[in-house]
C-alpha atoms as a PDB file:
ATOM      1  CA  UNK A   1     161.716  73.915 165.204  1.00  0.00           C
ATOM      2  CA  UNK A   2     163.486  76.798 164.281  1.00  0.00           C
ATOM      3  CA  UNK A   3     165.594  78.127 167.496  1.00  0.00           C
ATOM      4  CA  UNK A   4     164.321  81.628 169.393  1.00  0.00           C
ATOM      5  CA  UNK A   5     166.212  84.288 170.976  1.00  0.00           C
ATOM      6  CA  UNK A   6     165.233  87.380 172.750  1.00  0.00           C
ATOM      7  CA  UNK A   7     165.128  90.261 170.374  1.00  0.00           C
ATOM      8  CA  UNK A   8     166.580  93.100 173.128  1.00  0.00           C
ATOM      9  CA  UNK A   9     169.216  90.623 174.197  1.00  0.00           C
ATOM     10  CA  UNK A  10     170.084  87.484 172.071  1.00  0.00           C
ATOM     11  CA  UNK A  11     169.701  85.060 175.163  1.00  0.00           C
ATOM     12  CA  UNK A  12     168.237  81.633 173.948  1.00  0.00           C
ATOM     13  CA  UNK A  13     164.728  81.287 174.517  1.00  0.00           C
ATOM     14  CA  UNK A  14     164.250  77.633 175.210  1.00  0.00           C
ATOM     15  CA  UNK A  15     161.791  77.058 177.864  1.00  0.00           C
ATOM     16  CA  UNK A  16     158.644  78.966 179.116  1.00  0.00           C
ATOM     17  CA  UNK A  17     160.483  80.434 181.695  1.00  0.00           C
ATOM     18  CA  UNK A  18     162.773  82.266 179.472  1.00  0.00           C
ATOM     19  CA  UNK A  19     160.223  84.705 178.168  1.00  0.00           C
ATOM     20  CA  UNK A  20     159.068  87.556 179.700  1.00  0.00           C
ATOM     21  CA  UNK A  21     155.400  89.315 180.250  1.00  0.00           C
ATOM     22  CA  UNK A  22     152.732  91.364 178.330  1.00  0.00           C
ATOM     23  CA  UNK A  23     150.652  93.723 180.157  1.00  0.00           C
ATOM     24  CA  UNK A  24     148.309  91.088 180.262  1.00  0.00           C
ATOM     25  CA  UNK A  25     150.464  88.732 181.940  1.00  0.00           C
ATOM     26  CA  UNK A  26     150.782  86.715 179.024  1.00  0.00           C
ATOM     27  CA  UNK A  27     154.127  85.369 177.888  1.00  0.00           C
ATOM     28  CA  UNK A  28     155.844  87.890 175.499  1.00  0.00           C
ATOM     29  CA  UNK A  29     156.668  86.018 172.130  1.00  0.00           C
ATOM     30  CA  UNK A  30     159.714  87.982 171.528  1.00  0.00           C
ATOM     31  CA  UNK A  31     161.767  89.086 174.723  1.00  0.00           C
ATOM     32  CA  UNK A  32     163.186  87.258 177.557  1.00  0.00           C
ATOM     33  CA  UNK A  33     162.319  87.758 181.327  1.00  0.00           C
ATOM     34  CA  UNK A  34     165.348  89.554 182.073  1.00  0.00           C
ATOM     35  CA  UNK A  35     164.855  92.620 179.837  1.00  0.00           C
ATOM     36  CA  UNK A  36     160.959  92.752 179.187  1.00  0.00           C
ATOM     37  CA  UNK A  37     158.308  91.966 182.086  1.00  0.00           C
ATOM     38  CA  UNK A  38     154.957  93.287 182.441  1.00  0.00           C
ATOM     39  CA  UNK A  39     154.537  95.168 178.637  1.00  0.00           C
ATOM     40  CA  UNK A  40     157.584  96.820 179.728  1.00  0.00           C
ATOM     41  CA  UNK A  41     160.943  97.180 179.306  1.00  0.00           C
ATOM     42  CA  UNK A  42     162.917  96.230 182.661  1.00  0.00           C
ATOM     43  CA  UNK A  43     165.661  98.622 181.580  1.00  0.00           C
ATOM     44  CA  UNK A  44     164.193 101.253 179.192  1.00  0.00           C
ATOM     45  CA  UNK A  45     167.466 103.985 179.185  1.00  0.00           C
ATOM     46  CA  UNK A  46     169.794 101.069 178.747  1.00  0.00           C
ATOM     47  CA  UNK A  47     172.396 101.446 175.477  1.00  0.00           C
ATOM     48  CA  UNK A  48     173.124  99.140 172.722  1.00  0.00           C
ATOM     49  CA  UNK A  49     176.443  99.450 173.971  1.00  0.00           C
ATOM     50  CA  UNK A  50     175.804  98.277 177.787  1.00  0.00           C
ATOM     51  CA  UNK A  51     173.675  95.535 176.355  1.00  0.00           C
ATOM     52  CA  UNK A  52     176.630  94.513 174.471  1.00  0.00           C
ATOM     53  CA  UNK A  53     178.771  94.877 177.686  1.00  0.00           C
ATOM     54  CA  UNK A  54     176.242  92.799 179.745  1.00  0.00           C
ATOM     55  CA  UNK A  55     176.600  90.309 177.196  1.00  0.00           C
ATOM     56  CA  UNK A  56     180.125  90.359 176.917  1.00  0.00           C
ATOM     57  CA  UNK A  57     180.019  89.599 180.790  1.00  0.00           C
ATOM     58  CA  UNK A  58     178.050  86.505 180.473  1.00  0.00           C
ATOM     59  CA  UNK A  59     180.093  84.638 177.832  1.00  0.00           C
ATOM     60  CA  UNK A  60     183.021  85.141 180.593  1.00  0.00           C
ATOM     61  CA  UNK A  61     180.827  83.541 183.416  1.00  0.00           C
ATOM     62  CA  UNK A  62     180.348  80.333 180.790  1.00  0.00           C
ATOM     63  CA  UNK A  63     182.315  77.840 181.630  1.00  0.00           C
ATOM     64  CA  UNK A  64     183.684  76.758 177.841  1.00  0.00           C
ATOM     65  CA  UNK A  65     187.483  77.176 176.573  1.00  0.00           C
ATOM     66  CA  UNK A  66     188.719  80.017 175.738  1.00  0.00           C
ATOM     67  CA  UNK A  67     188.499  79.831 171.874  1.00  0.00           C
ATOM     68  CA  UNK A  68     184.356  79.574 172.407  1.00  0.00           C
ATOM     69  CA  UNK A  69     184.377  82.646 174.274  1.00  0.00           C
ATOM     70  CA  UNK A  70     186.336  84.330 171.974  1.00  0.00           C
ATOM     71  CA  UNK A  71     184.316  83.096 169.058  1.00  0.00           C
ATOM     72  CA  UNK A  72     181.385  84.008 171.175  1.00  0.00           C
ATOM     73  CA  UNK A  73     182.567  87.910 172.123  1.00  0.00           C
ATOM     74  CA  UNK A  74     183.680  88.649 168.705  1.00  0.00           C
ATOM     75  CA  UNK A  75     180.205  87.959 167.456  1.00  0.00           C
ATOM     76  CA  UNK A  76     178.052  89.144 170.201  1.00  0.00           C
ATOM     77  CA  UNK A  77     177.451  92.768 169.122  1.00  0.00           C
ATOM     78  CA  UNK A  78     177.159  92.070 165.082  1.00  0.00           C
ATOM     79  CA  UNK A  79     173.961  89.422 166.637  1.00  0.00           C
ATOM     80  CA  UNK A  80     172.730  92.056 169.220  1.00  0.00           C
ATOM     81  CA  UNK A  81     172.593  95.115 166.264  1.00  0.00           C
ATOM     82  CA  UNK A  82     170.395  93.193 164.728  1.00  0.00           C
ATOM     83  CA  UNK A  83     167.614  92.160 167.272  1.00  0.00           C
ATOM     84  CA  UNK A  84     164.749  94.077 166.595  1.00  0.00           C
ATOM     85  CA  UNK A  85     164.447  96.127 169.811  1.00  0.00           C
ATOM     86  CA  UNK A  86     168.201  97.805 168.008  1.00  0.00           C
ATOM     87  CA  UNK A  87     168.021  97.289 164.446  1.00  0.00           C
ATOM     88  CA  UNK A  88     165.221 100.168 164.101  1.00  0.00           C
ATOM     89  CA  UNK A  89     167.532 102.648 166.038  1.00  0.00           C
ATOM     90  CA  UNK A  90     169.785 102.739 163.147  1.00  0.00           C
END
């Protein structure tokens, strides 16, 4: 089963919790419950470069060693540029 992540954010999408809404109250198939509830995004104005920020300050509350996180920083934004919600803002 090939492995899901949100497409605004990059967080894993592993259990039915993880996703977030359609207008309809069914479970969106592409975003997670943090940015995307209701048909709608939960923060509309926010940035590529926040996101990248916010995810930047997650991977420092993860307890792994240091060389994960690093790993983990240095890729974060490449991974987020190309979710869909910010690859067609090029």
């Amino acid at each position: 089963m090939k492995k899901q992540f949100c497409q605004s954010c990059g967080m894993p999408l592993t259990q039915a919790s993880d996703f977030g809404t359609e207008k309809d109250g069914s479970q969106s198939s592409e975003y997670c419950h943090f940015c995307y509830q209701n048909g709608s995004w939960t923060q509309p104005e926010i940035s590529l470069e926040e996101t990248i920020a916010k995810g930047h300050q997650a991977i420092d509350q993860m307890q792994i060693n240091p060389l994960k996180k690093w790993f983990f920083k240095t890729f974060c934004g490449m991974q987020i540029k190309s979710l869909k919600r910010w690859s067609s803002k090029k």
